[in-house]
Protein backbone atom coordinates (compact mmCIF):
# COMPACT_ATOMS: atom_id res chain seq x y z
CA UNK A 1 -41.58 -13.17 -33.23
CA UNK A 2 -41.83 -9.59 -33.44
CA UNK A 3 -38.98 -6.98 -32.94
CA UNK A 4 -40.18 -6.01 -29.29
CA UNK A 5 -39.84 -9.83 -28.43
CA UNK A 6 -36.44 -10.06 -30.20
CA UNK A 7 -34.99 -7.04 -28.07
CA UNK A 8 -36.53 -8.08 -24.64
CA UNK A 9 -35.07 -11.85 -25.39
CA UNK A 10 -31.55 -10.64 -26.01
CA UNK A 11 -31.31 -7.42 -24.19
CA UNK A 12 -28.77 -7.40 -22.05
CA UNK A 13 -26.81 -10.15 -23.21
CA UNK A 14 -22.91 -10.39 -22.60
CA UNK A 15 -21.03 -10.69 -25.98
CA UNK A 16 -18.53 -13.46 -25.87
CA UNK A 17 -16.76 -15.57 -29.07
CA UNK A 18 -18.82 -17.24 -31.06
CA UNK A 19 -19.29 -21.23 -30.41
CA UNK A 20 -16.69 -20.44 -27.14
CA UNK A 21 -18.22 -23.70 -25.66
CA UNK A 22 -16.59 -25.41 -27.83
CA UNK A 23 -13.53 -24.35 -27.26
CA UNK A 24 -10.24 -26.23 -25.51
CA UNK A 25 -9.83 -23.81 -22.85
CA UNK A 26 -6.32 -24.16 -20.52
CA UNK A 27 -4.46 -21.54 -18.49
CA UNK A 28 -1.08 -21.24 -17.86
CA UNK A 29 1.55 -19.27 -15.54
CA UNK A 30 4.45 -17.27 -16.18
CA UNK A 31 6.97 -17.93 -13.00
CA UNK A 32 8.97 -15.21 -12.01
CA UNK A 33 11.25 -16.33 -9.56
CA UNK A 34 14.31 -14.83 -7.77
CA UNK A 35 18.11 -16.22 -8.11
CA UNK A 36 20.84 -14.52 -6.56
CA UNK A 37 19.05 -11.21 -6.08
CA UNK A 38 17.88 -11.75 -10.18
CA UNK A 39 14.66 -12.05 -11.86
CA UNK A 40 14.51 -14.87 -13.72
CA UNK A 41 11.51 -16.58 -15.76
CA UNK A 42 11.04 -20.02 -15.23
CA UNK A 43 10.63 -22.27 -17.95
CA UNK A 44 9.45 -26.63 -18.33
CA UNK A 45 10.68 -28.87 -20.52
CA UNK A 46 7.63 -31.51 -21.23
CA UNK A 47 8.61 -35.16 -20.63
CA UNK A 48 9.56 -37.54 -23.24
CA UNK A 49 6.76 -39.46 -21.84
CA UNK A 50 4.31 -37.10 -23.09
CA UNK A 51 2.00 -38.50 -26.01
CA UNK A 52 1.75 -34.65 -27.24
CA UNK A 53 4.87 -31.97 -27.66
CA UNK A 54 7.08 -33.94 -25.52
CA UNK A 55 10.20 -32.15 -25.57
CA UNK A 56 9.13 -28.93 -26.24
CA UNK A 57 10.00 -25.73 -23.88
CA UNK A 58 6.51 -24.29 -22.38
CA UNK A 59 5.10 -23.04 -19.08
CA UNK A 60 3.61 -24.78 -16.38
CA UNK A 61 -0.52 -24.88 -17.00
CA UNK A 62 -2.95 -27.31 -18.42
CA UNK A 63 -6.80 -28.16 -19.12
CA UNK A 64 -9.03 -26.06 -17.37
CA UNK A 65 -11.31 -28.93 -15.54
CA UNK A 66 -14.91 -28.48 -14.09
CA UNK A 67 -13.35 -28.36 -10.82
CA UNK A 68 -11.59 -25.46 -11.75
CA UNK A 69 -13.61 -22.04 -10.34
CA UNK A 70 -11.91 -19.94 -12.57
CA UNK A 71 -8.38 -19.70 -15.50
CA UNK A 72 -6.52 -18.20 -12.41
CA UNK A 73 -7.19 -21.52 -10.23
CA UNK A 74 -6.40 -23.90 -13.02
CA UNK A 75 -2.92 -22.34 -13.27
CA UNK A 76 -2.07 -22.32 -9.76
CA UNK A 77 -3.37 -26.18 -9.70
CA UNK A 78 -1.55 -27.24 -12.84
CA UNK A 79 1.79 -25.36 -11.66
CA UNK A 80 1.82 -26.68 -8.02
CA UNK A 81 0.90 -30.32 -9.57
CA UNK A 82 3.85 -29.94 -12.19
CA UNK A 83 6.49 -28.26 -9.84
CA UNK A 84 5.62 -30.37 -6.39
CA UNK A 85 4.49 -27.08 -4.46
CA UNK A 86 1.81 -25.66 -2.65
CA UNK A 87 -0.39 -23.12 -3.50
CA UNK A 88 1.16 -20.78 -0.97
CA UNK A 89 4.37 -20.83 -2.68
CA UNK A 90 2.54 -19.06 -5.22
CA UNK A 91 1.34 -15.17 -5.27
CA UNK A 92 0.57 -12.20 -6.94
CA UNK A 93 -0.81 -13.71 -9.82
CA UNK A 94 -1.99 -11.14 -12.33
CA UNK A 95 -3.34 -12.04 -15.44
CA UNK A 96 -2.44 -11.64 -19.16
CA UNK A 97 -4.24 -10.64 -22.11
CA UNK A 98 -5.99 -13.97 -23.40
CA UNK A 99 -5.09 -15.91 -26.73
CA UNK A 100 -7.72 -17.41 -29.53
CA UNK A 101 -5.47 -19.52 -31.07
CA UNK A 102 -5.79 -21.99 -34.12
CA UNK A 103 -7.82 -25.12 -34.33
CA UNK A 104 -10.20 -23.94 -31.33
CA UNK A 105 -7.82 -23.15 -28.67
CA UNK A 106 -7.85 -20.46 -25.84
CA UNK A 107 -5.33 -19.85 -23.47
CA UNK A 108 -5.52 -17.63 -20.23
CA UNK A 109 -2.04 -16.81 -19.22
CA UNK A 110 -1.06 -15.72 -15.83
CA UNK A 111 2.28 -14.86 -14.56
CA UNK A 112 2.92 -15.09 -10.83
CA UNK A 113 6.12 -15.03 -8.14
CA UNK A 114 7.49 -18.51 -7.10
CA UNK A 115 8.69 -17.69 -3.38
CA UNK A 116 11.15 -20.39 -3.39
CA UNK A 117 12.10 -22.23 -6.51
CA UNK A 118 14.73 -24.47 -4.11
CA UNK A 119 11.16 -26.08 -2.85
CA UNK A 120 10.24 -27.49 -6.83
CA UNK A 121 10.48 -31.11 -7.47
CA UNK A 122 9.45 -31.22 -10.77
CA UNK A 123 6.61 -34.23 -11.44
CA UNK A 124 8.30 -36.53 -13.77
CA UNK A 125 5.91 -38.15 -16.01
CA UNK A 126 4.94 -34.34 -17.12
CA UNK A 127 8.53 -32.40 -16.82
CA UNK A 128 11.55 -33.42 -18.34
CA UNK A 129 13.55 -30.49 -16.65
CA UNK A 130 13.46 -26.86 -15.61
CA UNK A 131 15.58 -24.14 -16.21
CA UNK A 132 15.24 -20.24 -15.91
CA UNK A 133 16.21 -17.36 -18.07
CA UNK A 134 17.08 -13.78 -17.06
CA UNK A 135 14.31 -11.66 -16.93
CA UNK A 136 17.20 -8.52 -18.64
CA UNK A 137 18.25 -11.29 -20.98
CA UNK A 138 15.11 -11.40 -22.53
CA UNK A 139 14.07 -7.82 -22.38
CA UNK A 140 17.46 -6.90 -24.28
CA UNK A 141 17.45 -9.71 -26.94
CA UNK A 142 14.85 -9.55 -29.32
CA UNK A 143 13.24 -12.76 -30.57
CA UNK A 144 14.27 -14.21 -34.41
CA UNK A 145 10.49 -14.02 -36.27
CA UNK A 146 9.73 -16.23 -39.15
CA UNK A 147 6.53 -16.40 -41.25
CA UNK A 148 4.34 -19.58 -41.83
CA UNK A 149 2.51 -19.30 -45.21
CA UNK A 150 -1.37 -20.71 -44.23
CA UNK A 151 -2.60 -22.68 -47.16
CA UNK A 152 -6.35 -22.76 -48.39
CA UNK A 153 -7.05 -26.13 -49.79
CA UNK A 154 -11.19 -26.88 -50.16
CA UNK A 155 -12.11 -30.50 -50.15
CA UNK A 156 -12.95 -32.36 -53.10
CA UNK A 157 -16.93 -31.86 -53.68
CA UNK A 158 -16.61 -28.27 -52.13
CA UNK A 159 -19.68 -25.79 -53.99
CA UNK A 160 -17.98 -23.57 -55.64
CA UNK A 161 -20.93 -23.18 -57.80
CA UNK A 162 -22.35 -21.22 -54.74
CA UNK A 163 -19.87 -18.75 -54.36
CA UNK A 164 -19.11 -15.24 -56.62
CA UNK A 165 -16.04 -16.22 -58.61
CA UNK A 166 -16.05 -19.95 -58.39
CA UNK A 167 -12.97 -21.98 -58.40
CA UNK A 168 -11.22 -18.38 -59.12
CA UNK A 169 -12.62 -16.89 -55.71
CA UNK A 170 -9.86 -14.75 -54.27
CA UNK A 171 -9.25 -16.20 -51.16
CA UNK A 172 -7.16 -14.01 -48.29
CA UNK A 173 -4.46 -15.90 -47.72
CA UNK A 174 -2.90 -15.30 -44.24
CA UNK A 175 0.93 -15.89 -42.20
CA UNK A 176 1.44 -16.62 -38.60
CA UNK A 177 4.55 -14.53 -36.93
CA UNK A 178 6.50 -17.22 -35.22
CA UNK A 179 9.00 -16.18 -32.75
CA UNK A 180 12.24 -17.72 -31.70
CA UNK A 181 14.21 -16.61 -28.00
CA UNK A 182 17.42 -18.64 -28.36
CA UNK A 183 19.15 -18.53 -24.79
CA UNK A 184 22.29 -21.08 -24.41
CA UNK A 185 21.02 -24.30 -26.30
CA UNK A 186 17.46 -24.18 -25.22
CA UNK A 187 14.96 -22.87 -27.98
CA UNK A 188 11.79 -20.92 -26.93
CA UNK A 189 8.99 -20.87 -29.60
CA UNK A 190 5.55 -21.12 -30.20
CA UNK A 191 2.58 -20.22 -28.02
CA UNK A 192 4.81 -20.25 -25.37
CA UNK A 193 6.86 -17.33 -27.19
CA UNK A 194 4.28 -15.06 -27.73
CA UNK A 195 2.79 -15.43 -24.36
CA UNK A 196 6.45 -14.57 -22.94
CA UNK A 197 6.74 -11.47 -25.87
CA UNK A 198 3.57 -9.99 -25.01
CA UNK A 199 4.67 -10.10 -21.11
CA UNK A 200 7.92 -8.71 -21.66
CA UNK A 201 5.98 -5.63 -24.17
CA UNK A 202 3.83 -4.89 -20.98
CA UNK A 203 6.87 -4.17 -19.66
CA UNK A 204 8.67 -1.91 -21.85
């Protein structure tokens, strides 16, 4: 294979991460809903049912399926399936900027407006509870960060013989940021945090 047939295979190509299809893809949505004239962002608690995270604070989203057309429908499906409403109780859904996270994950994140939050009847086997925070609450508080040191550890019969430096090779050792929104008893933290801290820097 020559150079001319190397371009003409490849030219025009889309760029995209490497080994994507392998992947766990989900998408989730950022609810915005409206209490007593308030913005408020609305927030589940997963069921102690749950085999993963149960207990933990996130938003309403899921597996993206092959039913799913696109991130933006999985999130209206998972919320509507999560919070007992319709897909018209849903709008203006915009989306955010995308995470890669760790061990193969992407999220899409959407936020949209829940038209009325008295229509939600949460599923139970998924959603312990619900609650809401004030959208000024969280745009005036500033979330605790803490680091998390990532270890290197190579297995046993790894080849360092193959590698500049050897067992001394100067690996780069990273942290992860991990934020903390504290708001009356309920704890905010992980993916779910960052999702919610990039939102709220759009906005400021």
């Amino acid at each position: 294979m020559d150079s001319i047939d190397i371009i003409t295979k490849l030219k025009g190509r889309k760029p995209s991460i490497l080994g994507e299809k392998n992947y766990f893809k989900s998408a989730v949505l950022l609810p915005l809903v409206e209490i007593e004239n308030e913005t408020h962002v609305l927030f589940e608690v997963r069921s102690m049912k749950l085999r993963t995270q149960p207990g933990d604070i996130c938003f309403p989203g899921g597996r993206i399926d092959e039913e799913d057309e696109t991130p933006k429908h999985c999130a209206i499906r998972e919320t509507t399936e999560e919070l007992g409403l319709k897909e018209t109780d849903i709008t203006d859904v915009i989306p955010l900027d995308y995470v890669v996270a760790d061990m193969g994950r992407i999220i899409y994140p959407f936020i949209g407006h829940i038209k009325n939050p008295d229509k939600i009847i949460p599923n139970e086997d998924e959603v312990g509870e619900i609650f809401t925070i004030p959208l000024n609450y969280l745009l005036q508080n500033e979330p605790e960060t803490y680091k998390i040191y990532l270890e290197i550890k190579p297995e046993d019969d790894f080849p360092f013989d193959l590698i500049i430096g050897g067992e001394n090779y100067q690996w780069q050792m990273r942290h992860i940021d991990e934020l903390f929104y504290k708001y009356y008893g309920k704890v905010v933290w992980g993916l779910t945090a960052k999702i919610l801290h990039h939102f709220l820097h759009l906005l400021k």
